[in-house]
Structure formats: structure tokens, C-alpha cells
Protein backbone atom coordinates (compact mmCIF):
# COMPACT_ATOMS: atom_id res chain seq x y z
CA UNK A 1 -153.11 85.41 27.74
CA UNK A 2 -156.21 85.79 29.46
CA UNK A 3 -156.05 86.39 33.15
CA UNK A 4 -158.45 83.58 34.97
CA UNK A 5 -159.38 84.77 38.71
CA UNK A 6 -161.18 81.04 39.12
CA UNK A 7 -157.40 79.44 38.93
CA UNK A 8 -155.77 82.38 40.98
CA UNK A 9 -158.16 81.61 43.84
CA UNK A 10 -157.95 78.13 43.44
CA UNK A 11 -154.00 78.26 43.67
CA UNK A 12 -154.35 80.73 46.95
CA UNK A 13 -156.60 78.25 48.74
CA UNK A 14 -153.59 75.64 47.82
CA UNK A 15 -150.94 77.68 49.05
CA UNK A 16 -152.45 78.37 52.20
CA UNK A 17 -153.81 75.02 52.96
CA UNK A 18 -149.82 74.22 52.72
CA UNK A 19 -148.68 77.25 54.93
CA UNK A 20 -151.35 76.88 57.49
CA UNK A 21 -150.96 74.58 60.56
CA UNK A 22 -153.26 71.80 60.69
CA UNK A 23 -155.76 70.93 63.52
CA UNK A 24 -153.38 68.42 64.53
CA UNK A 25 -150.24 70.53 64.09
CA UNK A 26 -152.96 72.97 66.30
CA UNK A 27 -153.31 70.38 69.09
CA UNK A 28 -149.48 69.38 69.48
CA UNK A 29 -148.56 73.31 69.36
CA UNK A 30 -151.55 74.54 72.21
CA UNK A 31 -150.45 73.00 75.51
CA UNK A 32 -153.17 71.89 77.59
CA UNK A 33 -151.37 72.14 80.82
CA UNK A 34 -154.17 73.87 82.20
CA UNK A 35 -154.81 75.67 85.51
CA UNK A 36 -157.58 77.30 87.47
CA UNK A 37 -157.32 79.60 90.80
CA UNK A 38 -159.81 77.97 93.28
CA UNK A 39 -161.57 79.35 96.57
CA UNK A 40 -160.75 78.75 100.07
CA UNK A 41 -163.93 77.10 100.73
CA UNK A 42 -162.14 73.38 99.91
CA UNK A 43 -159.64 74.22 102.31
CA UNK A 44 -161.39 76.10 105.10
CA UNK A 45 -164.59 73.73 105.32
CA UNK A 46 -166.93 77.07 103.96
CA UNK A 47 -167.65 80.01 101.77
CA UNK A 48 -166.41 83.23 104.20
CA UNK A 49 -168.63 85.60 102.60
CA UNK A 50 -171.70 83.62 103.10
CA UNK A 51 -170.91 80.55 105.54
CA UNK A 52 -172.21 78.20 103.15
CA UNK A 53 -170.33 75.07 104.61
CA UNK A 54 -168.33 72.44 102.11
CA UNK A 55 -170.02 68.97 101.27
CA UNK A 56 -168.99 66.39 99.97
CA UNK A 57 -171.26 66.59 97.28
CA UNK A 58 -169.88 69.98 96.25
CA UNK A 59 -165.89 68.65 96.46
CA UNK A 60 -167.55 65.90 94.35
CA UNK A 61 -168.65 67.98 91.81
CA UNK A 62 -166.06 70.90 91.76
CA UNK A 63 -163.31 67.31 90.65
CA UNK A 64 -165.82 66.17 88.34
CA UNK A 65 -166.19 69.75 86.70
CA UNK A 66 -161.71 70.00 86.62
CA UNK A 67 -162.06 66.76 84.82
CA UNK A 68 -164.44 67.04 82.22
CA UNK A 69 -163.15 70.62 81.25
CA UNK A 70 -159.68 69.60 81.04
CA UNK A 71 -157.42 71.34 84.15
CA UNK A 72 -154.51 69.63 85.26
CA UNK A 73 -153.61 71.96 88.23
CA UNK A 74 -155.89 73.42 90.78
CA UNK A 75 -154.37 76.15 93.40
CA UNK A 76 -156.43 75.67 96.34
CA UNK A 77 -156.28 79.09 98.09
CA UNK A 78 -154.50 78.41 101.48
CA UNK A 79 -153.82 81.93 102.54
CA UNK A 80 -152.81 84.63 102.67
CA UNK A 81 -149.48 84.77 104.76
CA UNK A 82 -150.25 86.69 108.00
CA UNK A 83 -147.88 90.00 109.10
CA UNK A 84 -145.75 87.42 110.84
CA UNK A 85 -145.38 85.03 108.19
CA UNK A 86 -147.14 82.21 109.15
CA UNK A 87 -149.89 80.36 106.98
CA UNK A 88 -153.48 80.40 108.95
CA UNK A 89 -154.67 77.80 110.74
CA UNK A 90 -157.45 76.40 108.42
CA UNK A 91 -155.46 74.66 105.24
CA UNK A 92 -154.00 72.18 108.29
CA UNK A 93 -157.46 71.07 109.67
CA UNK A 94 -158.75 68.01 108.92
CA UNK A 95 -161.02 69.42 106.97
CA UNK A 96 -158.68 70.80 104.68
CA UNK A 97 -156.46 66.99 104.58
CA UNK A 98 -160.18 65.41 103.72
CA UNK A 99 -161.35 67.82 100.83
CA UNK A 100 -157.64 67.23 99.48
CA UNK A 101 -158.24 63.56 99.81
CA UNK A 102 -161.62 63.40 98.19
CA UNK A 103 -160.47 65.39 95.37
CA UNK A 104 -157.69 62.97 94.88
CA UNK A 105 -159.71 60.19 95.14
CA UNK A 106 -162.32 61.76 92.33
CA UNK A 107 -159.59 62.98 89.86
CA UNK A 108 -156.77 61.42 90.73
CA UNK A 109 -155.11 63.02 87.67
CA UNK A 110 -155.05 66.28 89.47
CA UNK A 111 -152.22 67.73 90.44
CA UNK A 112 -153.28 70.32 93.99
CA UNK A 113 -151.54 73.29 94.65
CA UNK A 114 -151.95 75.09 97.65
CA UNK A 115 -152.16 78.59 96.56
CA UNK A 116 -150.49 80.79 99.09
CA UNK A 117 -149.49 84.69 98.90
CA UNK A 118 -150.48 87.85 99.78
CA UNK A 119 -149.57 91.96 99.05
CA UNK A 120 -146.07 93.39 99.90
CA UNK A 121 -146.36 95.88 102.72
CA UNK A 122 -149.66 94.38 103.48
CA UNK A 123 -149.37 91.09 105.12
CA UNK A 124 -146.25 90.17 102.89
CA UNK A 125 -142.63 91.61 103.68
CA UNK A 126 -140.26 89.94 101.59
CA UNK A 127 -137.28 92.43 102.96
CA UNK A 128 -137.94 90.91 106.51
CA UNK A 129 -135.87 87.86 107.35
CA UNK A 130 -138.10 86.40 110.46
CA UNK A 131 -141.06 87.20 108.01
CA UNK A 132 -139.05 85.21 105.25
CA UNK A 133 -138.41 82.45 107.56
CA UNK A 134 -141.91 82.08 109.09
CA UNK A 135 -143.50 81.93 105.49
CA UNK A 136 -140.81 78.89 103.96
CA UNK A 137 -141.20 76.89 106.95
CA UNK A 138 -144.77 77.07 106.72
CA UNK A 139 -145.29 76.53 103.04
CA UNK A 140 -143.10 73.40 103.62
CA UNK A 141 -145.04 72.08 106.70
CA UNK A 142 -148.32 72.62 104.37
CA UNK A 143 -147.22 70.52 101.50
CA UNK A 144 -145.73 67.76 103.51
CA UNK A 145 -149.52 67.95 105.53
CA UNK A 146 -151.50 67.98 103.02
CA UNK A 147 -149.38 65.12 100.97
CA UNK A 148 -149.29 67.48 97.76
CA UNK A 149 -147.13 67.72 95.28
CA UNK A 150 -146.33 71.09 95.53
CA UNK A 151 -147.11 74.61 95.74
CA UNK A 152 -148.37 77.60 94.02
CA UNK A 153 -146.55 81.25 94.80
CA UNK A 154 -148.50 84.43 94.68
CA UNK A 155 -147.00 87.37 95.70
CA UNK A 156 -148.09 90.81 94.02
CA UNK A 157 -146.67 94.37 93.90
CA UNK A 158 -149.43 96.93 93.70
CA UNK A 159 -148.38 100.03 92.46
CA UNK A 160 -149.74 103.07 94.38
CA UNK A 161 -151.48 106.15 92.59
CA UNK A 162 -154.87 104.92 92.43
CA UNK A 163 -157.27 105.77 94.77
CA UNK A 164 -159.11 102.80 95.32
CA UNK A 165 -156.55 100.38 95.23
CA UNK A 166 -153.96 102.72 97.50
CA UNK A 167 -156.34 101.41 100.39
CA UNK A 168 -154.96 97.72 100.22
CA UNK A 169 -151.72 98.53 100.39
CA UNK A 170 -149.25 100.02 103.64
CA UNK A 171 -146.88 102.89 102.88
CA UNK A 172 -143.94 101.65 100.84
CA UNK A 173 -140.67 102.18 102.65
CA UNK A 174 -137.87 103.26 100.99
CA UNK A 175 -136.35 101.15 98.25
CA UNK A 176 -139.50 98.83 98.10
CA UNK A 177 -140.21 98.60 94.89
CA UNK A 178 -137.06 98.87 93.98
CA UNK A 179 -136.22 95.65 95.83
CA UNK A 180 -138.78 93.90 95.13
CA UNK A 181 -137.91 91.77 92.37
CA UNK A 182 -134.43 90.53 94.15
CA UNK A 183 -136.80 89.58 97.14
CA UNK A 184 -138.98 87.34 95.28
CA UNK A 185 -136.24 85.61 93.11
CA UNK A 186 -134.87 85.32 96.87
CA UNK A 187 -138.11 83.84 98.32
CA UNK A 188 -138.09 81.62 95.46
CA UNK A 189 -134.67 80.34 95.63
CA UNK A 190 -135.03 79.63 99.76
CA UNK A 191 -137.99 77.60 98.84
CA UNK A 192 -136.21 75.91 96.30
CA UNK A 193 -133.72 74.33 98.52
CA UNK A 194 -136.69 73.70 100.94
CA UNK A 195 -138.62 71.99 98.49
CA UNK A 196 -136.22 70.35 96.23
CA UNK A 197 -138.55 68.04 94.83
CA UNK A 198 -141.64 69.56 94.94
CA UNK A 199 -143.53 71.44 91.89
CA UNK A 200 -142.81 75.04 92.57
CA UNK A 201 -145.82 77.59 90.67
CA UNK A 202 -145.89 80.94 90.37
CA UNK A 203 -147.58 84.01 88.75
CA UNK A 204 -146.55 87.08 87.47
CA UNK A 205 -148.24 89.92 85.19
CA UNK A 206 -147.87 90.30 81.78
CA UNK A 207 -144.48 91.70 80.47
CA UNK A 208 -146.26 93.23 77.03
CA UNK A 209 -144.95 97.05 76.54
CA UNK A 210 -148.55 98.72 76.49
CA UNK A 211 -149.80 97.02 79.23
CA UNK A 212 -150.93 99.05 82.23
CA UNK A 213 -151.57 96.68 85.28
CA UNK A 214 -152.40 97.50 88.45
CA UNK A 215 -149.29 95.37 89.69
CA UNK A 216 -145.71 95.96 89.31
CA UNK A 217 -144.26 94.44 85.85
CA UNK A 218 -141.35 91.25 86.36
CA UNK A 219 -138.53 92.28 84.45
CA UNK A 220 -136.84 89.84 81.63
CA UNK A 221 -133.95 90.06 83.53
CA UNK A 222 -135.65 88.87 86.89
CA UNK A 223 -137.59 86.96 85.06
CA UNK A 224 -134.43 84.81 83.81
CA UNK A 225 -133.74 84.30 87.23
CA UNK A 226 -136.81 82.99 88.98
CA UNK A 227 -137.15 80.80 86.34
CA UNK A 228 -134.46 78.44 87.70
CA UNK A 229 -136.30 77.91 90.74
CA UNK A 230 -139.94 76.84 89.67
CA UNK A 231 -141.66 74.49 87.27
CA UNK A 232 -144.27 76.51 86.39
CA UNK A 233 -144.98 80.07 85.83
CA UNK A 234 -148.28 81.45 84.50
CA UNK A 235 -148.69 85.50 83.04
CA UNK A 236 -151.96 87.46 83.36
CA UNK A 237 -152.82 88.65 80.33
CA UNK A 238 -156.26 90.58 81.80
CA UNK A 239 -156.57 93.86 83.71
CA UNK A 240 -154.26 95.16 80.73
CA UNK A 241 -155.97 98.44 80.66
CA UNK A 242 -155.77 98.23 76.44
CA UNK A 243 -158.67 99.94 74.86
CA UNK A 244 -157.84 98.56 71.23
CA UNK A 245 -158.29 94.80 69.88
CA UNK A 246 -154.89 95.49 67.29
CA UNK A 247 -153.02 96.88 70.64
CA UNK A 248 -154.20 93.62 72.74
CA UNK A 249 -153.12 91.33 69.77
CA UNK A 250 -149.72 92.71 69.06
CA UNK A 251 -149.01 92.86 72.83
CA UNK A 252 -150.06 89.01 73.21
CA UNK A 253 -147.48 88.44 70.06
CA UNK A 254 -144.86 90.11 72.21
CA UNK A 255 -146.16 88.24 75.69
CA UNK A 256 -145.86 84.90 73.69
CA UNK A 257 -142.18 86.10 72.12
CA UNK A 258 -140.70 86.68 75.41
CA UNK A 259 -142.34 83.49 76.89
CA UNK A 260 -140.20 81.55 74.18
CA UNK A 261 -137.14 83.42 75.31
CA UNK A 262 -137.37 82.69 78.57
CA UNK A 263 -138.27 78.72 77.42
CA UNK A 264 -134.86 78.87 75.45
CA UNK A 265 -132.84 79.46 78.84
CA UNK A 266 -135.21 77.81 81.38
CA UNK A 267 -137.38 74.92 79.45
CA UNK A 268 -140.49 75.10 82.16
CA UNK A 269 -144.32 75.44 82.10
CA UNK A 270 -145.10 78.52 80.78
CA UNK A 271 -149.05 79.24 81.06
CA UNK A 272 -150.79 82.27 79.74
CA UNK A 273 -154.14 83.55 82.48
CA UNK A 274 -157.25 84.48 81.22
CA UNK A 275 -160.09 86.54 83.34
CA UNK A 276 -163.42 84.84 83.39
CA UNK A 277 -164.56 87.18 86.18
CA UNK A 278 -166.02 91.33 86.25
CA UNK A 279 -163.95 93.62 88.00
CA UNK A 280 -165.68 95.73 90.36
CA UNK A 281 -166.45 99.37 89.48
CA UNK A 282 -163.44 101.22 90.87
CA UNK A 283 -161.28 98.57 88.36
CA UNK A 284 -163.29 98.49 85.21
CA UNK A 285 -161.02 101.18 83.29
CA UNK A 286 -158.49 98.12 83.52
CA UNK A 287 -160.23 95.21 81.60
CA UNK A 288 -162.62 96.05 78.70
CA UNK A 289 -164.66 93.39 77.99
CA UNK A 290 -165.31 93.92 74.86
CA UNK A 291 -161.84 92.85 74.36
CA UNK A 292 -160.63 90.70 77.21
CA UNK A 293 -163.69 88.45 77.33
CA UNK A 294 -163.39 84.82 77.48
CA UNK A 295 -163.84 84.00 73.92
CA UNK A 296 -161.55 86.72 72.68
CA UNK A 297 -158.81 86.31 74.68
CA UNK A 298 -158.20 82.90 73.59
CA UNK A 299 -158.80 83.33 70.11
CA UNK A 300 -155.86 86.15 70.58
CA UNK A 301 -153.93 84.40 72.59
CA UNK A 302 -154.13 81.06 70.40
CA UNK A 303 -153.04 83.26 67.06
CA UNK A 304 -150.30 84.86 68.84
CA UNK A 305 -149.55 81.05 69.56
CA UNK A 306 -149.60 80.30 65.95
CA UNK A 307 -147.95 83.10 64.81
CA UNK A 308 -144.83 83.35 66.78
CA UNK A 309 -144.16 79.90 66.17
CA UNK A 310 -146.80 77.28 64.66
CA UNK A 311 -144.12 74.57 64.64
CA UNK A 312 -142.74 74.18 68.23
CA UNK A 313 -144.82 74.15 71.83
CA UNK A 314 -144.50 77.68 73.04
CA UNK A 315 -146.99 77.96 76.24
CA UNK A 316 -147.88 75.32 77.86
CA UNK A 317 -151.75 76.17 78.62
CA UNK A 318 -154.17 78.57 80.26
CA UNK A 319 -154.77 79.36 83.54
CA UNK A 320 -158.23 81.12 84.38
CA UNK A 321 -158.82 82.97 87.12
CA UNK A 322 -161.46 82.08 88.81
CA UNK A 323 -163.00 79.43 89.67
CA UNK A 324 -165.83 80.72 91.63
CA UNK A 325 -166.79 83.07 89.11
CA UNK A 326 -166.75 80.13 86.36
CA UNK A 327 -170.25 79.16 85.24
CA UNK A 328 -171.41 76.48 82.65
CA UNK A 329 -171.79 79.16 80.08
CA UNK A 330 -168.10 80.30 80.56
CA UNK A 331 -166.72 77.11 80.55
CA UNK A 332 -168.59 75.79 77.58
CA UNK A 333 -166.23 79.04 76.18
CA UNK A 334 -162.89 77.81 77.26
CA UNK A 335 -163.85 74.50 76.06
CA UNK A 336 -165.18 75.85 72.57
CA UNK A 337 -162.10 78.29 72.08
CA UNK A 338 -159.61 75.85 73.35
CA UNK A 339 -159.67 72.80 75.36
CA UNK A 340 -161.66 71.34 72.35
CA UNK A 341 -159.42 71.98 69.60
């Protein structure tokens, strides 16, 4: 019997028309819980680096732009934590209650989240217990002020041995890093019980194998535990330090395979970070941007989506980082690669 190739392709673009997910299998299975790290000018009234002062035409602008490109969340910067704990001053001016208002009133839809943080052995000392105590009673006082619904958590670990980015960071003490992870589960669990109702956020690096941050890695095993005491948790998948698209793919696979582990045993909002910003020189050997530029990152980190499990909701959205170095360009990106689906 003569072999026909015309039927044999014909029956292969059948079979996988069946096996592959279709754009509206797509849009159920990419969450659109989106998120976006914002500057402290909405907050603090101006831009620090170059006084440019807040309008209302800007705060106008800045809801219409969340809207029409899709972000649920925005984590208005409202820090960081000072060496004693406390918040600043600026997120509880008026200011910072009439931006928050004006937002509201433009995209109601939008769900604020003062974004609050800082560096261990910095201005952050999670081992401290009047630190501890200063920070929770703050955070609380700044979500009741501001009459939001909640909060988003940044604390980071870096990891000493680079030159440059040794000079952010204190000496560690003894058992620091070590600690760490307990502390912030800790932190989290206070706040918790502070903030019973309130939407807890928080952010951690990537867990992939090969990836090389700058910050110390969450462990499964902590990661199993802070997960009881938020809503929402997003992972950066930039400053990975891979060199190699077929490295950056399979480590997204893993990334989005331990993400629906951890959904198994704590069903929250998991959200996978993009970078939409250039590192400066010192930090370029951790994001090549050949690989981790807008466009490719989502296309990897939609496929990973698709194929660790194209039938059930996995990650529940993006979050970019930043919003101040966002252009029209970049987010005509995001939208083409996946708010527009």
C-alpha cells in the first residue's frame, strides 16, 4: 500500500487540534489576577529622585493605565520599615489618604496594597522583638488609615559575596540566615492574627534549582508554612542569572510544578513576577535580556502554564515589577503576550 504523506499530515493536524488547549481552555487556565509594584510618589505627594510633585492628573492617569491593562492589585510603596520598626511618616499624610481615595474613586475595581518591607540587617531585624512589634503595629495602623484592604509584605535576604551588593547590607550576625526563614513565617503569622481579615501579600524569589538570585531562596518546607498566613504570594522569576533559553524554560516548568504543590496544601493566589525594568551595570550578569525580556518571559512562563497542567488554574497571574519603568511599548507587550489572550 502506498504510503500518502498528504493524509499523515492531515491526521497530525487532527490529533493535535484534539490534544491542544483551546484559546478558551487558554483563558480559564491563565489567571489574570494581576499585580504591579508601584512608586512612592502616590503615597509621599512626589518623585524623591527628582521632586516632581503628584497631581491629580497623574493619579488620574496612573488608575486609568491599571484599568485598561488589566491589574487587579497595585502595591503602593509605603516604606521601607525604619531600624526601629516603625513605617515613615509620609503613607499617613493626607496626601497619601487622598491619592488612595482618588484612585478608588477612578478604578474602583482596584484592590491597594500598601507595599511595605525592607533588607534584613539593614533597616529590617526580624530576630528583634521591639523591632517585630513596632513594624505589626504599624502595618495595622496603615491599613486601618488608609481604609485598604490589605497589605503587601516585602522582606528580602541578600546574600553576601558580591561586591556591589555587600554595600546594602549590615554584617550578618550569627545564625542570620539561618533564621531567617522561621522569622518571616513568624512575622507573617503575628500579622495574621493582627489582620485577620485583611488580604495579606507577599513575595518571595523563585524556588527553580538553577536559579542564582541575588536573594536568599524560600524553602518548600517554609514555603508550606507561610502559606497559611497570606492570600497571595507572588515568585520572581527575573534576576535568575540563567544564560540558556532551554535552562530558563525547564526551570519555569519546575517554578510552576512546585507552585501547584503548594496550591494542593494551601489553595491561595499564586502569581508568577516578570522584570520590565534594566538592571544597573554592577547586576547585569543576573538578568540576560535576551532571555528574560518582557515578551519572552511570558511566552515561557505561559507554556510552562500549559504544560504542567493545561486543564486546571495553576497561577493565578503576573506581577511586573515596575511600574515606573513601564512604558506604552512594554505594556502593549504584557498585553500582547498575555492580558489579551
Amino acid at each position: 500500500m502506498r504510503f500518502d504523506l498528504k493524509y499523515l499530515l492531515v491526521f497530525t493536524i487532527f490529533l493535535f487540534s484534539q490534544c491542544a488547549p483551546s484559546l478558551e481552555s487558554q483563558k480559564k487556565i491563565l489567571g489574570q489576577n494581576n499585580a504591579i509594584w508601584c512608586e512612592s510618589i502616590y503615597l509621599r505627594g512626589y518623585r524623591p529622585g527628582t521632586h516632581e510633585y503628584l497631581t491629580d492628573d497623574i493619579t488620574k492617569e496612573f488608575a486609568r493605565t491599571l484599568k485598561a491593562h488589566h491589574i487587579k492589585y497595585a502595591y503602593l510603596f509605603a516604606g521601607p520599615f525604619g531600624k526601629d520598626g516603625h513605617l515613615p511618616r509620609y503613607p499617613f499624610s493626607d496626601t497619601a489618604l487622598r491619592t488612595v481615595q482618588l484612585i478608588k474613586k477612578n478604578y474602583p475595581q482596584l484592590l491597594i496594597l500598601p507595599w511595605i518591607g525592607g533588607v534584613q540587617n539593614k533597616t529590617v531585624f526580624l530576630g528583634a522583638t521591639t523591632w517585630v512589634n513596632n513594624a505589626l503595629k504599624d502595618t495595622k495602623k496603615l491599613v486601618a488609615f488608609l481604609n485598604v484592604p490589605g497589605v503587601h509584605v516585602d522582606l528580602e535576604y541578600i546574600q553576601a559575596g558580591d561586591a556591589y551588593l555587600d554595600t546594602t547590607i549590615q554584617k550578618e550576625k550569627p545564625g542570620d540566615i539561618q533564621n531567617y526563614g522561621n522569622n518571616v513565617n513568624d512575622f507573617h503569622k503575628k500579622l495574621r492574627a493582627l489582620l485577620p481579615n485583611s488580604f495579606i501579600s507577599s513575595v518571595v524569589v523563585a524556588t527553580s534549582p538553577d536559579t542564582k538570585p541575588w536573594k536568599r531562596k524560600t524553602t518548600m518546607k517554609e514555603l508550606k508554612q507561610l502559606t497559611k498566613y497570606i492570600d497571595q504570594l507572588s515568585f520572581l522569576y527575573y534576576d535568575t542569572y540563567i544564560k540558556d533559553e532551554d535552562i530558563f524554560e525547564r526551570n519555569c516548568d519546575s517554578l510552576v510544578t512546585d507552585i501547584q504543590s503548594l496550591k494542593k496544601i494551601n489553595n491561595i493566589q499564586y502569581l508568577i513576577a516578570i522584570g520590565t525594568f534594566i538592571n544597573v551595570p554592577e547586576l547585569h550578569k543576573y538578568r540576560d535580556l535576551k532571555i528574560e525580556n518582557i515578551s519572552n518571559s511570558l511566552q515561557v512562563i505561559k507554556g510552562s502554564i500549559l504544560r504542567v497542567n493545561p486543564i486546571v488554574k495553576t497561577v493565578d497571574g503576573i506581577a511586573i515589577f515596575c511600574d515606573w519603568e513601564t512604558d506604552s511599548l512594554k505594556w502593549e507587550q504584557i498585553d500582547e503576550n498575555w492580558t489579551r489572550i
